[in-house]
PDB file of N, CA and C in Angstrom:
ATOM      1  N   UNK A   1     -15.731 111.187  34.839  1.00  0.00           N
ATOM      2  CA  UNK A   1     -14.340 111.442  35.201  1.00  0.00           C
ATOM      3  C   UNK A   1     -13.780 112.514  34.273  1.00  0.00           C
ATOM      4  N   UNK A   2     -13.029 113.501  34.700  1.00  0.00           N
ATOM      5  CA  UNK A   2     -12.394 114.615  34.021  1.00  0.00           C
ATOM      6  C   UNK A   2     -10.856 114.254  34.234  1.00  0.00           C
ATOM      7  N   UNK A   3     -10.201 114.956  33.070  1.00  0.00           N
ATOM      8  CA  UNK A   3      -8.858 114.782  33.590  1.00  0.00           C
ATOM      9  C   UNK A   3      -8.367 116.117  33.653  1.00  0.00           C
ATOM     10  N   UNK A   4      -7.366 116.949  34.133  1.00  0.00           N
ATOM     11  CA  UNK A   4      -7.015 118.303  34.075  1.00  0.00           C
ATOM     12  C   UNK A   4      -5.512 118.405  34.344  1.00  0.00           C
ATOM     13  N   UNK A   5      -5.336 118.993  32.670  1.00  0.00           N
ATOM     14  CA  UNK A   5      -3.420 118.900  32.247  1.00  0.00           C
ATOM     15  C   UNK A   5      -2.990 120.211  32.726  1.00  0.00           C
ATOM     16  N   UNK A   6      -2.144 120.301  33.697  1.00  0.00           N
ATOM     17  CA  UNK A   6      -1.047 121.550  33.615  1.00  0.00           C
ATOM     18  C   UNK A   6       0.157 121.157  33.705  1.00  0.00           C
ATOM     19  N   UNK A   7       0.812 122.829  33.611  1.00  0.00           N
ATOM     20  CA  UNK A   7       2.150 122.590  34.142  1.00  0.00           C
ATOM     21  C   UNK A   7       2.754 123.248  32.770  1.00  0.00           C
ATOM     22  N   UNK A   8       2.617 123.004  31.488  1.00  0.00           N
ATOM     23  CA  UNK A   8       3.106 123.380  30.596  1.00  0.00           C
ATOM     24  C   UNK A   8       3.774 125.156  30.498  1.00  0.00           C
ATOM     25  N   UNK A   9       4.908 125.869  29.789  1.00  0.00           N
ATOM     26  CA  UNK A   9       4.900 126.651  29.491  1.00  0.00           C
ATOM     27  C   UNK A   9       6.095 127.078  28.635  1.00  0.00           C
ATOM     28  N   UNK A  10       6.737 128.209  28.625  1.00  0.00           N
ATOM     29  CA  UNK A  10       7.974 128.685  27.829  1.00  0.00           C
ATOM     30  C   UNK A  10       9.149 128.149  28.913  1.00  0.00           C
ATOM     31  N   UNK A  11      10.210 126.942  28.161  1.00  0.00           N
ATOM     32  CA  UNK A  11      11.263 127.089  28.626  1.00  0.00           C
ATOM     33  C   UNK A  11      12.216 127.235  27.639  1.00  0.00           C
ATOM     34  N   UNK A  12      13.708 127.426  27.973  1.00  0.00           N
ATOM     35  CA  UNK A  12      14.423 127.255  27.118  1.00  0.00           C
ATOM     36  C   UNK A  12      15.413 125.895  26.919  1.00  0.00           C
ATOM     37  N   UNK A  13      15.743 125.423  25.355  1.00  0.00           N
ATOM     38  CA  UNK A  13      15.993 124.324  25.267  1.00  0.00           C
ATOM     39  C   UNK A  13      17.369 124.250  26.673  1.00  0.00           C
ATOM     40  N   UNK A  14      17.214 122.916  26.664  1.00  0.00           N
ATOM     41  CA  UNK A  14      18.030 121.716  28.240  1.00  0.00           C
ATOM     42  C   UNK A  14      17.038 122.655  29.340  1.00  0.00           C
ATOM     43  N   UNK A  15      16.109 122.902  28.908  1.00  0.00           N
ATOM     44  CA  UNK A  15      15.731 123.259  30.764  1.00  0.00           C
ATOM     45  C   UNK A  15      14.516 122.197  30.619  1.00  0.00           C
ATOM     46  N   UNK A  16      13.878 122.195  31.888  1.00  0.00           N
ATOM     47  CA  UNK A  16      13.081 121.326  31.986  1.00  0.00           C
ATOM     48  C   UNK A  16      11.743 121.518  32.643  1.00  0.00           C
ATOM     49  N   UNK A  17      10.444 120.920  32.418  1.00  0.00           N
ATOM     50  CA  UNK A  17       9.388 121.125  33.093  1.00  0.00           C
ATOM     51  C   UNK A  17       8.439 119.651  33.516  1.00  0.00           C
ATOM     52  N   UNK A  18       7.301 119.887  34.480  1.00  0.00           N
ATOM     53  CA  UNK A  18       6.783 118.386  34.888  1.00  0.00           C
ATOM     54  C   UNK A  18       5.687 119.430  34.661  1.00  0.00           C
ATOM     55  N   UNK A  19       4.706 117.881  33.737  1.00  0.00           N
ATOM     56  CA  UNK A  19       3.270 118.168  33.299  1.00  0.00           C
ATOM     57  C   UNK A  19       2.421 117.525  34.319  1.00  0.00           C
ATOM     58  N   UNK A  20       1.523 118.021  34.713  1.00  0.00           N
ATOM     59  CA  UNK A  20       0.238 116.979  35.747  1.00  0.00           C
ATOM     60  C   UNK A  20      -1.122 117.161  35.022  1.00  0.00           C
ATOM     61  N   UNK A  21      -1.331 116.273  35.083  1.00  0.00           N
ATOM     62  CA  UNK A  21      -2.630 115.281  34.672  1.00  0.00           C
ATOM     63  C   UNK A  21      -3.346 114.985  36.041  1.00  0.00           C
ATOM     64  N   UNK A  22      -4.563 115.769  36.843  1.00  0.00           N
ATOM     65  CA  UNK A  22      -5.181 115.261  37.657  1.00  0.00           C
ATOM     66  C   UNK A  22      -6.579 114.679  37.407  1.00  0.00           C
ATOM     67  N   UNK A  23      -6.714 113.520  38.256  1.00  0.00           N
ATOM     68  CA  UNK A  23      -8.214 112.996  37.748  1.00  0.00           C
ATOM     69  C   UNK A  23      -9.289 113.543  38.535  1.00  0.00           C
ATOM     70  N   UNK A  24     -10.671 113.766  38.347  1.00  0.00           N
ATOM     71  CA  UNK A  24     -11.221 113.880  39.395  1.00  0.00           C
ATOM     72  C   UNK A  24     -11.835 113.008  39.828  1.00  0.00           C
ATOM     73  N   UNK A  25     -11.498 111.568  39.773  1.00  0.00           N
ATOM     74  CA  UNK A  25     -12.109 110.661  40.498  1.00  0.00           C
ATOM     75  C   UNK A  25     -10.597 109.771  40.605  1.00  0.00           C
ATOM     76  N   UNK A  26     -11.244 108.799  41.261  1.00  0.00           N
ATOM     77  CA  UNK A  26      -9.540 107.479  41.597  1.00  0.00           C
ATOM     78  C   UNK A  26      -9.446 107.478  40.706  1.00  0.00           C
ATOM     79  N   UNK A  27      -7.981 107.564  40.686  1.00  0.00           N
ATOM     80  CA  UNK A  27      -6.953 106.929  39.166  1.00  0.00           C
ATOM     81  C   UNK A  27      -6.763 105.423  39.544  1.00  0.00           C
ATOM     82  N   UNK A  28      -7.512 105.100  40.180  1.00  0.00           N
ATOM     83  CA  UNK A  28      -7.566 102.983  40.288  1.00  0.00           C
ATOM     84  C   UNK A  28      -8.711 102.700  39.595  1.00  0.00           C
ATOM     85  N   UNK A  29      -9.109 103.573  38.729  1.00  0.00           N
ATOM     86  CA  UNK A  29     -10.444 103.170  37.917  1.00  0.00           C
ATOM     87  C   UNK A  29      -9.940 102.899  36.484  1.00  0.00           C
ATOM     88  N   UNK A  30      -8.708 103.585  36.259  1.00  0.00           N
ATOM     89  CA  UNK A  30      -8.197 103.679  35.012  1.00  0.00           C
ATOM     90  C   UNK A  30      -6.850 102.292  35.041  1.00  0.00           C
ATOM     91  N   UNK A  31      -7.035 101.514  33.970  1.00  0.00           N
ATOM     92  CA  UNK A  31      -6.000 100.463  33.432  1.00  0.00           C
ATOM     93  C   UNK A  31      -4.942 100.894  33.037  1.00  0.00           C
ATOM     94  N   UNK A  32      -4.714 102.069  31.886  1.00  0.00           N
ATOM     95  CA  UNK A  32      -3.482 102.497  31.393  1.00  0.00           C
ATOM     96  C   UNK A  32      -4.077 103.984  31.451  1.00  0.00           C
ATOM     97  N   UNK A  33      -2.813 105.415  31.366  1.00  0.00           N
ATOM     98  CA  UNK A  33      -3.080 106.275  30.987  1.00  0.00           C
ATOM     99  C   UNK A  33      -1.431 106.895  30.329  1.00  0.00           C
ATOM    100  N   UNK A  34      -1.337 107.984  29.766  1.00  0.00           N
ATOM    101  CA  UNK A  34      -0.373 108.214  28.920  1.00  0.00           C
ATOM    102  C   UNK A  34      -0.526 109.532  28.702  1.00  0.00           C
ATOM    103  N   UNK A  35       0.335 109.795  28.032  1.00  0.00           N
ATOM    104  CA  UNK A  35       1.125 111.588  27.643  1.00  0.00           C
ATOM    105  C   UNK A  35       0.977 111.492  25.791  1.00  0.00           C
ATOM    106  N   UNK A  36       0.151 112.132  25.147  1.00  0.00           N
ATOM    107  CA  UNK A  36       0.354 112.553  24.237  1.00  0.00           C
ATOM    108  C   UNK A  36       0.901 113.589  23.835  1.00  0.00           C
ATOM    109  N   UNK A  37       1.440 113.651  22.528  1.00  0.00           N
ATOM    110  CA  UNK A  37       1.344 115.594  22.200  1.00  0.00           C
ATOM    111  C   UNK A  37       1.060 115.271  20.597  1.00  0.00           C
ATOM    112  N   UNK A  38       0.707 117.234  20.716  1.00  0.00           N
ATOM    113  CA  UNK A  38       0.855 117.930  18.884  1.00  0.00           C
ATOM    114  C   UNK A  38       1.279 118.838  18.861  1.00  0.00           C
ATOM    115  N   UNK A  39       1.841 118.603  18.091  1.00  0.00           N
ATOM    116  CA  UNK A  39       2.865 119.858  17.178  1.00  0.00           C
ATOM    117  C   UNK A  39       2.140 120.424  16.264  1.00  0.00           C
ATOM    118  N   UNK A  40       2.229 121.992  15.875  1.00  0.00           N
ATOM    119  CA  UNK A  40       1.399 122.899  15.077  1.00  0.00           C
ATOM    120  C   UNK A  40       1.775 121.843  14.010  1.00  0.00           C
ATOM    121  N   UNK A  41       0.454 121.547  12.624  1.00  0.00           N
ATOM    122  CA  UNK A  41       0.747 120.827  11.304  1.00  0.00           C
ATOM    123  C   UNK A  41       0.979 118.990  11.637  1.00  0.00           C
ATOM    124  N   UNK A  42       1.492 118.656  13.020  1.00  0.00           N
ATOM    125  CA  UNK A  42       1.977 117.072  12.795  1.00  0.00           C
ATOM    126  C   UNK A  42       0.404 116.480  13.497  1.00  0.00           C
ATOM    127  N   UNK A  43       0.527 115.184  13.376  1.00  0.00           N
ATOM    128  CA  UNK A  43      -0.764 114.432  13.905  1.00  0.00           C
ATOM    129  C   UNK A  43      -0.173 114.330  15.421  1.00  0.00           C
ATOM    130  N   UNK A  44      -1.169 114.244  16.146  1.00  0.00           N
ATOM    131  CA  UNK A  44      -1.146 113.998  17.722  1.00  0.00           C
ATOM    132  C   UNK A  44      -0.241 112.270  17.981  1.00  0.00           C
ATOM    133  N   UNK A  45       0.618 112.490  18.557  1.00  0.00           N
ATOM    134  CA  UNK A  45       2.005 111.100  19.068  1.00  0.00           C
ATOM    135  C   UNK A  45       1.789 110.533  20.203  1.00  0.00           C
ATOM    136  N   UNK A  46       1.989 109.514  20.658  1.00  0.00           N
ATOM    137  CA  UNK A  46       2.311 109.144  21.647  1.00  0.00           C
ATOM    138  C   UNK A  46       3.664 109.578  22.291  1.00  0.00           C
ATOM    139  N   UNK A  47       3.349 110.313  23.592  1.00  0.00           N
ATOM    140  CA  UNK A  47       4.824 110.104  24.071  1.00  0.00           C
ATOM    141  C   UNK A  47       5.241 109.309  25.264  1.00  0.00           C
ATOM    142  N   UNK A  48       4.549 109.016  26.541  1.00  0.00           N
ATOM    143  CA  UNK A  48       5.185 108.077  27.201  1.00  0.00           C
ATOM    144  C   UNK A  48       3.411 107.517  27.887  1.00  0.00           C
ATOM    145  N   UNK A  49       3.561 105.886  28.086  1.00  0.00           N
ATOM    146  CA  UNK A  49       2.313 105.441  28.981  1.00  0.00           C
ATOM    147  C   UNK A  49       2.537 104.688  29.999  1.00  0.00           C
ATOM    148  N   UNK A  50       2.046 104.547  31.197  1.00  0.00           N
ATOM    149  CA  UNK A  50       1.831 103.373  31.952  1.00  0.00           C
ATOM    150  C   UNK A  50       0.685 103.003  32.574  1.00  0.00           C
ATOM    151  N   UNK A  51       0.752 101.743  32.597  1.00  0.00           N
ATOM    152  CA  UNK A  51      -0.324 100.778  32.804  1.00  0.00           C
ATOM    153  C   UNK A  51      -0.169 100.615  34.190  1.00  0.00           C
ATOM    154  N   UNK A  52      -1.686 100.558  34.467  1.00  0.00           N
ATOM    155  CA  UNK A  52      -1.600 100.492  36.323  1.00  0.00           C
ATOM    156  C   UNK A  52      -0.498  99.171  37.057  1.00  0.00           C
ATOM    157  N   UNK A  53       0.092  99.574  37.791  1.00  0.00           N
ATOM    158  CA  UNK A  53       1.352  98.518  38.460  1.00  0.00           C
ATOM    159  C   UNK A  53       2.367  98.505  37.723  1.00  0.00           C
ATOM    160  N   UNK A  54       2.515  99.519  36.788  1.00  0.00           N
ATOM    161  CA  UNK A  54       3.814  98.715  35.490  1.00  0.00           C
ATOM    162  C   UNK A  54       4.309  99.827  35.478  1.00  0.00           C
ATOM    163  N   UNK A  55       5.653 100.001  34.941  1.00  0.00           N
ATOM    164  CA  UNK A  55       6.426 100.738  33.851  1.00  0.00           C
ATOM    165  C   UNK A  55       6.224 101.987  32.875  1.00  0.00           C
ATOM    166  N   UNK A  56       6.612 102.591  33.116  1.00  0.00           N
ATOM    167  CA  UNK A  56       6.530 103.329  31.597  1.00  0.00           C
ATOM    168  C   UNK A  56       7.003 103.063  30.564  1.00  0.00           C
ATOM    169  N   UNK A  57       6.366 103.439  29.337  1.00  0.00           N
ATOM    170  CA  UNK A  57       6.710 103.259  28.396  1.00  0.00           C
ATOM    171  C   UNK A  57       7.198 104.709  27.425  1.00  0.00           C
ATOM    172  N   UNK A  58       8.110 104.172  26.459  1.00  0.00           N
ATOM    173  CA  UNK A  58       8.692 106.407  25.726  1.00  0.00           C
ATOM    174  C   UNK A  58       8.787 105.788  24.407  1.00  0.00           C
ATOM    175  N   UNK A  59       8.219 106.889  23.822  1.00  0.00           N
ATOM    176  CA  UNK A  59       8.467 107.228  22.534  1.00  0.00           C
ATOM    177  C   UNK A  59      10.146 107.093  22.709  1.00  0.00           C
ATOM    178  N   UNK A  60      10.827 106.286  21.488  1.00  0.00           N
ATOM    179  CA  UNK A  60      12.211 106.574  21.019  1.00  0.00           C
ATOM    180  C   UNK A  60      12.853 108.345  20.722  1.00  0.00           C
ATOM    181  N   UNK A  61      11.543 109.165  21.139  1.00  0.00           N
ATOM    182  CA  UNK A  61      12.442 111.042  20.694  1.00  0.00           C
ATOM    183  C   UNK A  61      12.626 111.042  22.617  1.00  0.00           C
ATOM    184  N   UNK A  62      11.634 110.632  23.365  1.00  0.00           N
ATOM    185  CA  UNK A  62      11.843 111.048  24.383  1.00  0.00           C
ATOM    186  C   UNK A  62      12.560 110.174  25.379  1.00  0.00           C
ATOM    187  N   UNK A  63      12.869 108.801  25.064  1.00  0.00           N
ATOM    188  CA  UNK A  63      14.076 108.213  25.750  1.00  0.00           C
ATOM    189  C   UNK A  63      14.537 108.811  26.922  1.00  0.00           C
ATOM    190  N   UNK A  64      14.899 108.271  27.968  1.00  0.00           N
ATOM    191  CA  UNK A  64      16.371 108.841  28.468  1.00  0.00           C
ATOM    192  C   UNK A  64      15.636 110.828  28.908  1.00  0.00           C
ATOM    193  N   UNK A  65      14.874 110.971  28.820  1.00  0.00           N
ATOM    194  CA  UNK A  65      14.686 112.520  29.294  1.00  0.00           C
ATOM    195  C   UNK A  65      13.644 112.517  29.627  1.00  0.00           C
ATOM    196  N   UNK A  66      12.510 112.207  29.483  1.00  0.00           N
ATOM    197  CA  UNK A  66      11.388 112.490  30.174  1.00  0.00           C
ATOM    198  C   UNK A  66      10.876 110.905  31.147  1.00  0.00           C
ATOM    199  N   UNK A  67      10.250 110.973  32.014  1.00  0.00           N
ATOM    200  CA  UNK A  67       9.801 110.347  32.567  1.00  0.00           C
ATOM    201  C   UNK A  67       8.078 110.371  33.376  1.00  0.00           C
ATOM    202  N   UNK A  68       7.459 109.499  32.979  1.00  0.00           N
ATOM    203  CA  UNK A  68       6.035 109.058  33.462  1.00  0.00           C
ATOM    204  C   UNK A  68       5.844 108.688  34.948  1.00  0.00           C
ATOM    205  N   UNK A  69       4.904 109.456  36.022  1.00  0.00           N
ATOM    206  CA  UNK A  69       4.530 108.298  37.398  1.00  0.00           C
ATOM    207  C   UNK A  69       3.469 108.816  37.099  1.00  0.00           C
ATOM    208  N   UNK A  70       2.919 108.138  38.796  1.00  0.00           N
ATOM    209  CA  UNK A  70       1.267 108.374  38.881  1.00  0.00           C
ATOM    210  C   UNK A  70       1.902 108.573  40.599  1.00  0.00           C
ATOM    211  N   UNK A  71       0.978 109.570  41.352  1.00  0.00           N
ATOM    212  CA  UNK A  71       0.936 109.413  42.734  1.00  0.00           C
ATOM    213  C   UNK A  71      -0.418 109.088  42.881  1.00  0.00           C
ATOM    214  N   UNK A  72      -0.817 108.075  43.111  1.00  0.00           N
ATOM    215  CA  UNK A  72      -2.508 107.494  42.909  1.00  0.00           C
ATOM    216  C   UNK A  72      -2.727 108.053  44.864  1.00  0.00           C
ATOM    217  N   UNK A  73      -1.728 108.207  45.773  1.00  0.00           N
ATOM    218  CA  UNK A  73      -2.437 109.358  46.874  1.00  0.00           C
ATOM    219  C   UNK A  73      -3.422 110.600  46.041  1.00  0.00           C
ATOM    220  N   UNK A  74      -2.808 111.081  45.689  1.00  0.00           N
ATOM    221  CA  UNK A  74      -3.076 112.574  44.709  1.00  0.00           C
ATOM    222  C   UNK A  74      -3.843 112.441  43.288  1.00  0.00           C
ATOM    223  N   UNK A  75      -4.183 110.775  42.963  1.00  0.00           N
ATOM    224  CA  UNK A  75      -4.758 110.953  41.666  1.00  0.00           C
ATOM    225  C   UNK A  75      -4.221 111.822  40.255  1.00  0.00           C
ATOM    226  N   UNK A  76      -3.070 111.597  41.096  1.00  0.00           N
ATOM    227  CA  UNK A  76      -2.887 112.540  39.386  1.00  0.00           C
ATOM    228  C   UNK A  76      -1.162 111.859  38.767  1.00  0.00           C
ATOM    229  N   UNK A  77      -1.325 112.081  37.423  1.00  0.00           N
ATOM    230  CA  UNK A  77      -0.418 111.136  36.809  1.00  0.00           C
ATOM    231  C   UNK A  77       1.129 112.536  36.533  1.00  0.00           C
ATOM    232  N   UNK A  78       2.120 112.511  36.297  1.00  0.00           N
ATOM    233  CA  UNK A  78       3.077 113.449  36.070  1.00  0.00           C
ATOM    234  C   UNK A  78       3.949 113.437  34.823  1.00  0.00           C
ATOM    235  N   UNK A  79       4.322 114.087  34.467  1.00  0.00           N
ATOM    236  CA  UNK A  79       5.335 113.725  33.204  1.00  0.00           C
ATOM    237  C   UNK A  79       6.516 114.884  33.599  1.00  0.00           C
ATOM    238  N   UNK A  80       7.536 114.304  33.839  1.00  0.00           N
ATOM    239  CA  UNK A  80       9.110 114.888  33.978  1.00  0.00           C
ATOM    240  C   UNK A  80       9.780 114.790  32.980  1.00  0.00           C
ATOM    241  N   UNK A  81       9.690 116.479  32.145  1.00  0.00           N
ATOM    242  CA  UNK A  81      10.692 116.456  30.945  1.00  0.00           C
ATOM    243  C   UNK A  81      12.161 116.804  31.246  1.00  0.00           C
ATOM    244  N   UNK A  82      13.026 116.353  31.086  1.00  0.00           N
ATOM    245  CA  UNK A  82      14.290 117.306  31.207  1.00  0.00           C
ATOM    246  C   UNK A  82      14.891 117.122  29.773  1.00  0.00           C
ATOM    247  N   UNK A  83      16.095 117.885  29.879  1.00  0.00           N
ATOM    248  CA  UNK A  83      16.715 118.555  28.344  1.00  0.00           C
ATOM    249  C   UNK A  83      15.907 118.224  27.284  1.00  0.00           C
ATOM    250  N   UNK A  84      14.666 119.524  27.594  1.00  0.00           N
ATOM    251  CA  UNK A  84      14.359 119.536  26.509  1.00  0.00           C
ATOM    252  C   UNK A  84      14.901 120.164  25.174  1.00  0.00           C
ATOM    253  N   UNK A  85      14.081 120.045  24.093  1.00  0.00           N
ATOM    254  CA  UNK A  85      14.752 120.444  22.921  1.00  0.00           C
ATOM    255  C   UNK A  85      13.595 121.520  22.388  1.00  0.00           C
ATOM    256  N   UNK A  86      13.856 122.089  21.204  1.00  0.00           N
ATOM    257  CA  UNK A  86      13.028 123.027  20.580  1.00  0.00           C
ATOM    258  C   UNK A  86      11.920 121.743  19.681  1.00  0.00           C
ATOM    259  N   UNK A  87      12.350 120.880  19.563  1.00  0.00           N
ATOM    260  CA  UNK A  87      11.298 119.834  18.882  1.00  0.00           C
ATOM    261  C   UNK A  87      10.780 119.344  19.485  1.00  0.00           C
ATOM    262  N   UNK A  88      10.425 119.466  20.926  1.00  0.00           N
ATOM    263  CA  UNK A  88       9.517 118.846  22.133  1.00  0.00           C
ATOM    264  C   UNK A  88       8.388 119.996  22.148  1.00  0.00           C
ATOM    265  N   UNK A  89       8.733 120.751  21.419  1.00  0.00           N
ATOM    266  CA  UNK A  89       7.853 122.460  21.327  1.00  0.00           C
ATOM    267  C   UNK A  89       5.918 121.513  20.609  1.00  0.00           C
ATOM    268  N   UNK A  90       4.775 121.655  21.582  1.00  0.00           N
ATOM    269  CA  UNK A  90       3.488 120.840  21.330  1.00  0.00           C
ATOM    270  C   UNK A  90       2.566 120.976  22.343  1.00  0.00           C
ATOM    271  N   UNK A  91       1.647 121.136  22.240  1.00  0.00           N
ATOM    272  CA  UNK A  91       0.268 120.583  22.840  1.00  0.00           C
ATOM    273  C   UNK A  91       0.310 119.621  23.648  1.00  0.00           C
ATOM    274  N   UNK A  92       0.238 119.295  24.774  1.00  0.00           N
ATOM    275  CA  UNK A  92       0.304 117.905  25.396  1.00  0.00           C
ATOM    276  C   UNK A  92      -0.947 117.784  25.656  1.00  0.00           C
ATOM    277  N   UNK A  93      -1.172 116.551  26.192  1.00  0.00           N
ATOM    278  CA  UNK A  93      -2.238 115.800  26.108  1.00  0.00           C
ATOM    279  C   UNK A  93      -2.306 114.947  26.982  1.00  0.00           C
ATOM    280  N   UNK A  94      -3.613 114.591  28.401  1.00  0.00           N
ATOM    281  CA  UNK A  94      -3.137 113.130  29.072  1.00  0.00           C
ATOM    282  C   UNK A  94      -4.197 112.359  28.590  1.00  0.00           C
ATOM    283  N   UNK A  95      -4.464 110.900  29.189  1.00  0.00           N
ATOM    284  CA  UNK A  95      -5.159 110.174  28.130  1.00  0.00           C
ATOM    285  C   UNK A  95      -5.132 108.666  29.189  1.00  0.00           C
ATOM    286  N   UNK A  96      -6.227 108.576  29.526  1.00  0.00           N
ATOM    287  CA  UNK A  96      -6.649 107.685  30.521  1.00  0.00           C
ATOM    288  C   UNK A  96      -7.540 106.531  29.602  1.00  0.00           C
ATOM    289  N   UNK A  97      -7.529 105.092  30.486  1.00  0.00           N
ATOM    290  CA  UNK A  97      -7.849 104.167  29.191  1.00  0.00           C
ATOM    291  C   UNK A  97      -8.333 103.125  30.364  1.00  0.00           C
ATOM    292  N   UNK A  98     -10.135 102.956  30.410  1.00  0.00           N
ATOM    293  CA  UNK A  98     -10.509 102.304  31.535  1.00  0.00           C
ATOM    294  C   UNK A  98     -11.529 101.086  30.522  1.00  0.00           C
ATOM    295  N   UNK A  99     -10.800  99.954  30.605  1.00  0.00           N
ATOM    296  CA  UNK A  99     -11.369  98.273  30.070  1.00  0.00           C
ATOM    297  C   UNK A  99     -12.803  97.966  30.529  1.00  0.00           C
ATOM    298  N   UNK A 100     -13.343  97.906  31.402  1.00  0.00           N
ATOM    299  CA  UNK A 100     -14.287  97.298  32.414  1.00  0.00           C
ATOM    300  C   UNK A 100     -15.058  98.352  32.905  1.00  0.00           C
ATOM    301  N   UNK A 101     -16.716  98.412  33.613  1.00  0.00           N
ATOM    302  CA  UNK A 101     -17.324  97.363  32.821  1.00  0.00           C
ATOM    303  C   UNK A 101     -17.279  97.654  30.929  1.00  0.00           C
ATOM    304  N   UNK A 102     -16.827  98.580  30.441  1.00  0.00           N
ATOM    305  CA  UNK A 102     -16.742  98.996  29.032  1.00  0.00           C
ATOM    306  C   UNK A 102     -15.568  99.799  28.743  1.00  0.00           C
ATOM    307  N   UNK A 103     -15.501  99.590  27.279  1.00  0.00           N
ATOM    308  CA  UNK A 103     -14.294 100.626  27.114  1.00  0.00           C
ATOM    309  C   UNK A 103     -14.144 102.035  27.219  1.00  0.00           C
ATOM    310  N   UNK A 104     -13.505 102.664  28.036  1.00  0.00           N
ATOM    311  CA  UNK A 104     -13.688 103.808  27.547  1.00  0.00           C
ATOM    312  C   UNK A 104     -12.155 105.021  27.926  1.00  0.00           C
ATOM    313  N   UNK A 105     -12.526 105.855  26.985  1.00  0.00           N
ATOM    314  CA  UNK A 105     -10.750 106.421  27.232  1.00  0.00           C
ATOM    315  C   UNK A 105     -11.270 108.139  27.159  1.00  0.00           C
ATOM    316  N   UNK A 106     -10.381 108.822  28.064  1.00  0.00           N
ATOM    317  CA  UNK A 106     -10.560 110.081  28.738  1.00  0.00           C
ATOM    318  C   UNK A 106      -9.509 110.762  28.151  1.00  0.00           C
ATOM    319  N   UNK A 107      -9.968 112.095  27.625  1.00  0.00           N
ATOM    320  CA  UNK A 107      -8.323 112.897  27.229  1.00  0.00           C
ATOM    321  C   UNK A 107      -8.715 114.329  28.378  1.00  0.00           C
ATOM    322  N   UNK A 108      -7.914 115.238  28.431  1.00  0.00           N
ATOM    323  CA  UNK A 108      -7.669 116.458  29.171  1.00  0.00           C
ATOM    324  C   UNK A 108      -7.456 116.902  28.445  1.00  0.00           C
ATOM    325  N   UNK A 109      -7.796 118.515  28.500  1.00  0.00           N
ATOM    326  CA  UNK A 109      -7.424 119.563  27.971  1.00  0.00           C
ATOM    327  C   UNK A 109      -6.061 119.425  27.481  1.00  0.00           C
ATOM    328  N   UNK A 110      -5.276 120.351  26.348  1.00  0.00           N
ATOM    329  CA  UNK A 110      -4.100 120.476  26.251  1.00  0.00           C
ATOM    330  C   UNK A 110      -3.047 121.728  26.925  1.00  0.00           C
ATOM    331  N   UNK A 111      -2.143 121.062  27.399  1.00  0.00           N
ATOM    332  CA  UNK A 111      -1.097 122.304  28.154  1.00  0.00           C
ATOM    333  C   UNK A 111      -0.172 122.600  26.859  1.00  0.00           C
ATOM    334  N   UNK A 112       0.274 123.600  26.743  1.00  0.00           N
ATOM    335  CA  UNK A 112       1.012 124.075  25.503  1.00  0.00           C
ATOM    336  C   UNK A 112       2.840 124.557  26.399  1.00  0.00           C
ATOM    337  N   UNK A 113       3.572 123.490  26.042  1.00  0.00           N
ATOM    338  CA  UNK A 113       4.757 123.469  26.089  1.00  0.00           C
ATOM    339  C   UNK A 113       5.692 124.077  25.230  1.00  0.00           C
ATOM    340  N   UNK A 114       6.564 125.262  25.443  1.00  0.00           N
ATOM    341  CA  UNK A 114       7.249 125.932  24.249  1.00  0.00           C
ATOM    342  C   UNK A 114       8.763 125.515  24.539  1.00  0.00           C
ATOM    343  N   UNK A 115       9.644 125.446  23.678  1.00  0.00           N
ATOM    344  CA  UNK A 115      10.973 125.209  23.896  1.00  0.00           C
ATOM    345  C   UNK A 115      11.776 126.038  22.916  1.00  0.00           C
ATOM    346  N   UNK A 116      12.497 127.177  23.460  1.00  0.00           N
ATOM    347  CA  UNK A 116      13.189 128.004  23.003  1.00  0.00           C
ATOM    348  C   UNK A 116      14.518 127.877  22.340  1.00  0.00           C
ATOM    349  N   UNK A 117      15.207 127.839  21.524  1.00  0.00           N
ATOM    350  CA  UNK A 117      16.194 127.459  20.815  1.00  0.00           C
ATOM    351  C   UNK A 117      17.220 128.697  21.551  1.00  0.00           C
TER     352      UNK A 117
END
């Protein structure tokens, strides 16, 4: 299974962009998957996950502005940033997490998100 991140690029801060994460196989194979990022110098964060049938979950920076789905038609998972900020400026990351029959967890390439002050 591959995963493949786009969508990322230069906006300026309060504007907004949606990241995609496509799988190339069913995303009903995967239990949880999620949105990381890095920032030039910081360690790689969690920023939002959900678990197959459930909810998302956000980092406390991204609250209230970004939002996680999956269209499991399309296999591919989304991340909807709005007002962003110049500190959302990172590397993103998607990150698939399949239990059974073994563990095993999938990252994608990184899309590089800029946010202009």
């Amino acid at each position: 299974v591959q995963l493949q991140a786009s969508g990322g690029g230069l906006v300026q801060a309060g504007g907004s962009l949606r990241l995609s994460c496509a799988a190339s196989g069913s995303i009903f194979s995967f239990n949880a998957m999620g949105w990381y990022r890095q920032a030039p110098g910081k360690q790689r964060e969690s920023v939002a996950s959900i678990a197959r049938g459930g909810t998302g979950n956000y980092a406390d920076s991204v609250k209230g502005r970004f939002t996680v789905s999956i269209d499991s038609a399309k296999n591919t998972m989304y991340l909807q940033m709005n007002s962003l900020k110049p500190e959302d400026t990172a590397v993103y990351f998607c990150n698939a997490l399949q239990y059974a029959p073994e563990f095993k967890t999938y990252w994608g390439q990184g899309t590089l998100v800029t946010v202009s002050s």
